[in-house]
Protein backbone atom coordinates (compact mmCIF):
# COMPACT_ATOMS: atom_id res chain seq x y z
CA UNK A 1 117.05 119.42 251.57
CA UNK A 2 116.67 115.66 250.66
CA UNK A 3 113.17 115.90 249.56
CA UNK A 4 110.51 118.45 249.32
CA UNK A 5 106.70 117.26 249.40
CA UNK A 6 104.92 118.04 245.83
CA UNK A 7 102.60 119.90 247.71
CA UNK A 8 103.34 123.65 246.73
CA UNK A 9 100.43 126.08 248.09
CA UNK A 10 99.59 129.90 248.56
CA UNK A 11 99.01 131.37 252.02
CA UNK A 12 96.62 134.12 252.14
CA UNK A 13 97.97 136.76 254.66
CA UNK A 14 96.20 139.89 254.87
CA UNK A 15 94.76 139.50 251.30
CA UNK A 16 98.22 138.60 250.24
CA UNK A 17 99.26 135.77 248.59
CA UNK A 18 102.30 134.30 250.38
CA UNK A 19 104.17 131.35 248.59
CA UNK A 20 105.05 128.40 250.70
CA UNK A 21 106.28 124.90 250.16
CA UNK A 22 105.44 121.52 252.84
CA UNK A 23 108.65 119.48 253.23
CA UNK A 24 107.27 116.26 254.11
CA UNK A 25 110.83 114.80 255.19
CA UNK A 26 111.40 117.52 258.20
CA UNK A 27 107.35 118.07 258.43
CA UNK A 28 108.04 121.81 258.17
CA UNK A 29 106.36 124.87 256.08
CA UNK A 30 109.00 127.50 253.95
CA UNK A 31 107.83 130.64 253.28
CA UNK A 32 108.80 132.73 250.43
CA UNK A 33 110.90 135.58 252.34
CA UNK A 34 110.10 138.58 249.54
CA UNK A 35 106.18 137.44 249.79
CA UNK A 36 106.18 137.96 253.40
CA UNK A 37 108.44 141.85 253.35
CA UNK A 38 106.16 143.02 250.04
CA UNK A 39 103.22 142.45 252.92
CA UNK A 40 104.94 143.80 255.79
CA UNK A 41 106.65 147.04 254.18
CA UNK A 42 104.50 147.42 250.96
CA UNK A 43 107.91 147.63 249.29
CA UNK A 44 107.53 147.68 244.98
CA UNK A 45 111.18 145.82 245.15
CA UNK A 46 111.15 143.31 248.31
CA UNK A 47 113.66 141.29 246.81
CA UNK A 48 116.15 144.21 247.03
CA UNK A 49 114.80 144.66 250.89
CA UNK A 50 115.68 141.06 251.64
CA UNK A 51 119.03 141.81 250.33
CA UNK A 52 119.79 144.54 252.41
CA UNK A 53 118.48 143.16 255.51
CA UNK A 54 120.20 139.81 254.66
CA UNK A 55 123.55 142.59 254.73
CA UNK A 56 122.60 144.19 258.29
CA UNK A 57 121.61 141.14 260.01
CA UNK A 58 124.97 139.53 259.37
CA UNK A 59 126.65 143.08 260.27
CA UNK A 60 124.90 142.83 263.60
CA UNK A 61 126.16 139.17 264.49
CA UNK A 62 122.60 137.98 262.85
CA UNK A 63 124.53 135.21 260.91
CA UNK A 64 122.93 132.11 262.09
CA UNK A 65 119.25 133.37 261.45
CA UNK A 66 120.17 134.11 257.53
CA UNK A 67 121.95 130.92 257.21
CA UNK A 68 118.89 129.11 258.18
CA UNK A 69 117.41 130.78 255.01
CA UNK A 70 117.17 128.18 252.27
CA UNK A 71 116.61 128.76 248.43
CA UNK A 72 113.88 126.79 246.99
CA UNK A 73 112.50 126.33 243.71
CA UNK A 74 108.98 128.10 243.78
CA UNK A 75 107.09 129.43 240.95
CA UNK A 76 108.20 133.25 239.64
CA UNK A 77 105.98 136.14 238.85
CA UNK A 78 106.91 135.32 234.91
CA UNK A 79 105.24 131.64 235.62
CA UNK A 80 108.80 129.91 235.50
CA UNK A 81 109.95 127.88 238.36
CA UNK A 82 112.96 129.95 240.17
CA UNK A 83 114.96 129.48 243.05
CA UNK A 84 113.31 131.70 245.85
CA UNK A 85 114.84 132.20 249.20
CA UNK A 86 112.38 131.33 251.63
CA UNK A 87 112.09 130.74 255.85
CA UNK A 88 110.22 127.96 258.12
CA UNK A 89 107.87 129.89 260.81
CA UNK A 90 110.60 129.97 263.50
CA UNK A 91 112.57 131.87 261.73
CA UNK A 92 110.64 133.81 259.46
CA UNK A 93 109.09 134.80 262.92
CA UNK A 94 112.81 136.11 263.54
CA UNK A 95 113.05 138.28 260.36
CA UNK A 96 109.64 139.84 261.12
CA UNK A 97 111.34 141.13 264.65
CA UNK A 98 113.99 142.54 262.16
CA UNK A 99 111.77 144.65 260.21
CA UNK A 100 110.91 148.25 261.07
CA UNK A 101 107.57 148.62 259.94
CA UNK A 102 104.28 149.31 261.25
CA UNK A 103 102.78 146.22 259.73
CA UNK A 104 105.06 143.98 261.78
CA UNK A 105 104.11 145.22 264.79
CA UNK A 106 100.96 142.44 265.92
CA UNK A 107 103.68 139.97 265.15
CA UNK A 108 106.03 141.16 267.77
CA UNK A 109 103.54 141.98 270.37
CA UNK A 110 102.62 138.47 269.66
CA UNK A 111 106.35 137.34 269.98
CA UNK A 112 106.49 139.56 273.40
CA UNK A 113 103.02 138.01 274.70
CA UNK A 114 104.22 134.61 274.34
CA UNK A 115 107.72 134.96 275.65
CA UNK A 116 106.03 136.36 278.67
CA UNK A 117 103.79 133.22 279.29
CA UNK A 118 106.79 131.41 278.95
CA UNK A 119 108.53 133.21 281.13
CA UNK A 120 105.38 133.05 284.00
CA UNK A 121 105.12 129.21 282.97
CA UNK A 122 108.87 128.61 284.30
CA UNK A 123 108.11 130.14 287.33
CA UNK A 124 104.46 128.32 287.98
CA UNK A 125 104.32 125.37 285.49
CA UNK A 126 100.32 125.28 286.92
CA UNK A 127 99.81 128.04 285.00
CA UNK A 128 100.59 126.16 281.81
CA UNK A 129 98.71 123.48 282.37
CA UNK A 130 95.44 126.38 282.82
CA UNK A 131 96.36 127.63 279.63
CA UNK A 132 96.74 124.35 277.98
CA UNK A 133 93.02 123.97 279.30
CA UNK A 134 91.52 126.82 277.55
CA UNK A 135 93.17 126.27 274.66
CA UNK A 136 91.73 122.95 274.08
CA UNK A 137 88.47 124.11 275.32
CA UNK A 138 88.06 127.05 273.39
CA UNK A 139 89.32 124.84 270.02
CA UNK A 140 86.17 123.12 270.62
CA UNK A 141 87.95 120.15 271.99
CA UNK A 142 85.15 118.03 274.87
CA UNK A 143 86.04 118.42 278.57
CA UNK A 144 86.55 114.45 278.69
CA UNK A 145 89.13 114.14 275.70
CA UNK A 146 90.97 117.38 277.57
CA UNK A 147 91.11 115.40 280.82
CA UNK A 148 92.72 112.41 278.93
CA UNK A 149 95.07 115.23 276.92
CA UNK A 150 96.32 116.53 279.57
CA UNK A 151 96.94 113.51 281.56
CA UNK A 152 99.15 111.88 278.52
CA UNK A 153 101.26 115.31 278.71
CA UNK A 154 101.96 113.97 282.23
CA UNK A 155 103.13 110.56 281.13
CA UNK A 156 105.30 111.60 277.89
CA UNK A 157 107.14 114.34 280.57
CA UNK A 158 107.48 111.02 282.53
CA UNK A 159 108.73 109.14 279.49
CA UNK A 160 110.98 112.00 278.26
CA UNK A 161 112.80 112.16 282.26
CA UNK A 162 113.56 108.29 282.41
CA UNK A 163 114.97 108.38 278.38
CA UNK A 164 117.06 111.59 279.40
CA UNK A 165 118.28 109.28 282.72
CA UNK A 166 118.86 106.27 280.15
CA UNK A 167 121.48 108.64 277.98
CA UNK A 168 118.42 109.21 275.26
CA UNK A 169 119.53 112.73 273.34
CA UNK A 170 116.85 115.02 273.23
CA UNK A 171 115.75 115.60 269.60
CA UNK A 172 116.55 112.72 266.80
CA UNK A 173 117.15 110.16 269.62
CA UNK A 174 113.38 110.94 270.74
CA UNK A 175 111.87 111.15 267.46
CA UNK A 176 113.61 107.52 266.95
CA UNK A 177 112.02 105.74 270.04
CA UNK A 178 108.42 107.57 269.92
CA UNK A 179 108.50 105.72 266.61
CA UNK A 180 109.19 102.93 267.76
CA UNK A 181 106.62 102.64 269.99
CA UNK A 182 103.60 104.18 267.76
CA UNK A 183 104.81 101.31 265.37
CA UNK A 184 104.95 98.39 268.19
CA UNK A 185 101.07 99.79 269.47
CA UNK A 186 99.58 101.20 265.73
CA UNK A 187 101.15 98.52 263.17
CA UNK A 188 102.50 102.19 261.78
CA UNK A 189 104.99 104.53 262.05
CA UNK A 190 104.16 108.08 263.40
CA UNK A 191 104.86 109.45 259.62
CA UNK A 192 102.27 106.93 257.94
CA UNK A 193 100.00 107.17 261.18
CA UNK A 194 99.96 111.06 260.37
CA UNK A 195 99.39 110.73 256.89
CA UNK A 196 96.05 108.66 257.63
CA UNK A 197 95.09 111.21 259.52
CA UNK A 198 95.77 114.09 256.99
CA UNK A 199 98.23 115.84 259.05
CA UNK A 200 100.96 118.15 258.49
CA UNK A 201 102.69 120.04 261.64
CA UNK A 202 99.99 119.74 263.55
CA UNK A 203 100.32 117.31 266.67
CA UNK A 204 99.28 113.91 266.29
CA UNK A 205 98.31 113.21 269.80
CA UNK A 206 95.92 116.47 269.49
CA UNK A 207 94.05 114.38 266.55
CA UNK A 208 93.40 110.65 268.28
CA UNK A 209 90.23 109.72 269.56
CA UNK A 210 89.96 109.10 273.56
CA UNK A 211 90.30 105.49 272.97
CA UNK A 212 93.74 106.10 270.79
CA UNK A 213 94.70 108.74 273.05
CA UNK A 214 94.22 106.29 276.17
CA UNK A 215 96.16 103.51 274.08
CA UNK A 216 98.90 105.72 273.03
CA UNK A 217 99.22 106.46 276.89
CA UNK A 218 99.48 102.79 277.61
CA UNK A 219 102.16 102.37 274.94
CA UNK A 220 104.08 105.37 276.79
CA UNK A 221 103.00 104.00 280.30
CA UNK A 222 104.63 101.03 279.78
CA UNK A 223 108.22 101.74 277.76
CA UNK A 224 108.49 104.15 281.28
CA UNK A 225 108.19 101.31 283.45
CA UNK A 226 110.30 98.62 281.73
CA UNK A 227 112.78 101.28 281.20
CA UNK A 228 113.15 102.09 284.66
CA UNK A 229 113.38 98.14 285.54
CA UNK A 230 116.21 97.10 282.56
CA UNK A 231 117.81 99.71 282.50
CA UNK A 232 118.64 100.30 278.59
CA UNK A 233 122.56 101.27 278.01
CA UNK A 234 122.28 102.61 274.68
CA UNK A 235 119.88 103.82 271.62
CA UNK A 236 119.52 99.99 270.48
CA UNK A 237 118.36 98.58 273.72
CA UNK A 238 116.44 102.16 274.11
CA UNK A 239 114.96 101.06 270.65
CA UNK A 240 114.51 97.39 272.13
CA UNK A 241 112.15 98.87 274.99
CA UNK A 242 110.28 101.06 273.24
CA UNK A 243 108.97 98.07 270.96
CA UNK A 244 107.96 96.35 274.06
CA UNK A 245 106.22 98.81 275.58
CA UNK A 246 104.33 99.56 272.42
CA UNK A 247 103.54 96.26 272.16
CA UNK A 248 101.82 96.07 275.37
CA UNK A 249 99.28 98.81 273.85
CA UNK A 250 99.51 96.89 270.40
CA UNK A 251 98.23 94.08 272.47
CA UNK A 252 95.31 95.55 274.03
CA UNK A 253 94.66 97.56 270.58
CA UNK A 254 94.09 93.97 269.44
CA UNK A 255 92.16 92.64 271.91
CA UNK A 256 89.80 95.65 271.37
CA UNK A 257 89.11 95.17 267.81
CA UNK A 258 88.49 91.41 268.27
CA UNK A 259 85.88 92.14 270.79
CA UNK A 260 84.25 95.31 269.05
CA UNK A 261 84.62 93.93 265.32
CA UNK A 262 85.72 97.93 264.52
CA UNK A 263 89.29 99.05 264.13
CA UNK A 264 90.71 101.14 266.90
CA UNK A 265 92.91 102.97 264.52
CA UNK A 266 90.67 106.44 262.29
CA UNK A 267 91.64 108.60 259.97
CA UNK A 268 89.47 110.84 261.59
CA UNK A 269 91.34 114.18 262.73
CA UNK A 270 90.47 116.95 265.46
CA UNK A 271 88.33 118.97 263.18
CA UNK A 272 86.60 115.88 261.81
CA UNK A 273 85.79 114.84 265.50
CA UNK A 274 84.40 118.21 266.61
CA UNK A 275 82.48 118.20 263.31
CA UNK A 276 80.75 114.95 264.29
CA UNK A 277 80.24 115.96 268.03
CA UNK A 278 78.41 119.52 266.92
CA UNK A 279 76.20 117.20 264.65
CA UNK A 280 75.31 115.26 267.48
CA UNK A 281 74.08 118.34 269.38
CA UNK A 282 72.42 119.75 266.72
């Protein structure tokens, strides 16, 4: 791992404390493994438990799950810093399907649950876009700001179809040209943009405003539609594109803040929005 943030935290689970880690670099959250079985099995030597499953999981062909484990530096029981073998959710949610206990149970009717949406989803993708709905509804999120949500999920899918048809890799490739075009429209990348906004894993589009939602949408709107007319060849004239689209949002951004005197751009995140809103009701 090329570099871990210095933020090192405990989860509460359950009354629990769980140890975790932010890596900053992959924008991912490690578990401590042992933390997470002493909850789920009540066992007085979890280590020992991790060790032993770590043996039958690679016995039943469960190799690639317990080489994603990684060994991180977290702080011991005797205070000292020790390497601790820890898990990001995906596949700490794996191990949990692994353990036989009683206490793991809401996890995998969780795991079961959501497979199953995804499964109806496939089928009817309406039925996602429903869900999607009430999720942002019931997070407090205002009808308008869903409306534009859910409308920019239209135009990345759009985005994401004409980079696939332009030989863009899913992935890295992606990650590359979205940056590229929150740069060209914010004067940021997506990493600092995030950091303004005090965010970890969660999703950046699910913090902006309407009007940087709307923007951001532009910025998408337009790489789509050049795209499609030039034709890009390769990751370079992808990259080449993606600035110019941006750009055409970076324009406007501009334009906006000239007329308005305020700056488009807030550090202000979901919960800081739906703070403000409920004050405005009250």
């Amino acid at each position: 791992m090329k570099k871990q943030a210095k933020n090192k935290a405990i989860a509460i689970f359950e009354g629990n404390q769980i140890r975790r880690l932010w890596d900053e670099e992959k924008e991912l959250w490690y578990f401590a493994i042992s933390d997470v079985i002493a909850v789920l099995t009540n066992s007085v030597d979890p280590v020992a438990y991790w060790r032993k499953l770590k043996e039958r999981l690679l016995k039943e062909g469960g190799n690639e799950t317990v080489t994603k484990c990684h060994a991180l530096k977290m702080m011991a029981p005797d205070g000292k810093m020790r390497l601790i073998d820890v898990a990001d959710t995906e596949v700490m949610l794996r191990l949990i399907q692994s353990i036989p206990s009683p206490n793991a149970e809401p996890f995998k009717l969780w795991l079961a649950r959501i497979g199953y949406e995804r499964l109806e989803e496939t089928a009817d993708p309406e039925m996602a876009i429903n869900r999607a709905l009430k999720t942002y509804l019931q997070k407090g999120y205002s009808p308008d700001w869903v409306n534009q949500r859910l409308k920019s999920i239209e135009i990345r899918k759009a985005l994401t179809d004409e980079g696939e048809n332009r030989g863009v890799k899913e992935g890295l490739e992606f990650a590359i040209l979205t940056n590229e075009i929150t740069q060209a429209w914010t004067g940021m990348t997506t990493k600092t943009y995030k950091k303004l906004k005090n965010l970890k894993k969660e999703n950046l589009r699910d913090n902006m405003t309407n009007l940087e939602l709307v923007l951001n949408m532009l910025a998408e709107t337009a790489t789509t539609e050049i795209s499609a007319k030039r034709e890009p060849k390769n990751l370079e004239e992808n990259k080449i594109v993606a600035r110019e689209g941006g750009s055409v949002a970076g324009n406007a951004r501009k334009d906006i803040e000239s007329k308005t005197g305020r700056k488009v751009i807030t550090n202000k995140n979901a919960k800081m929005l739906r703070e403000r809103d409920s004050k405005k009701l009250e």
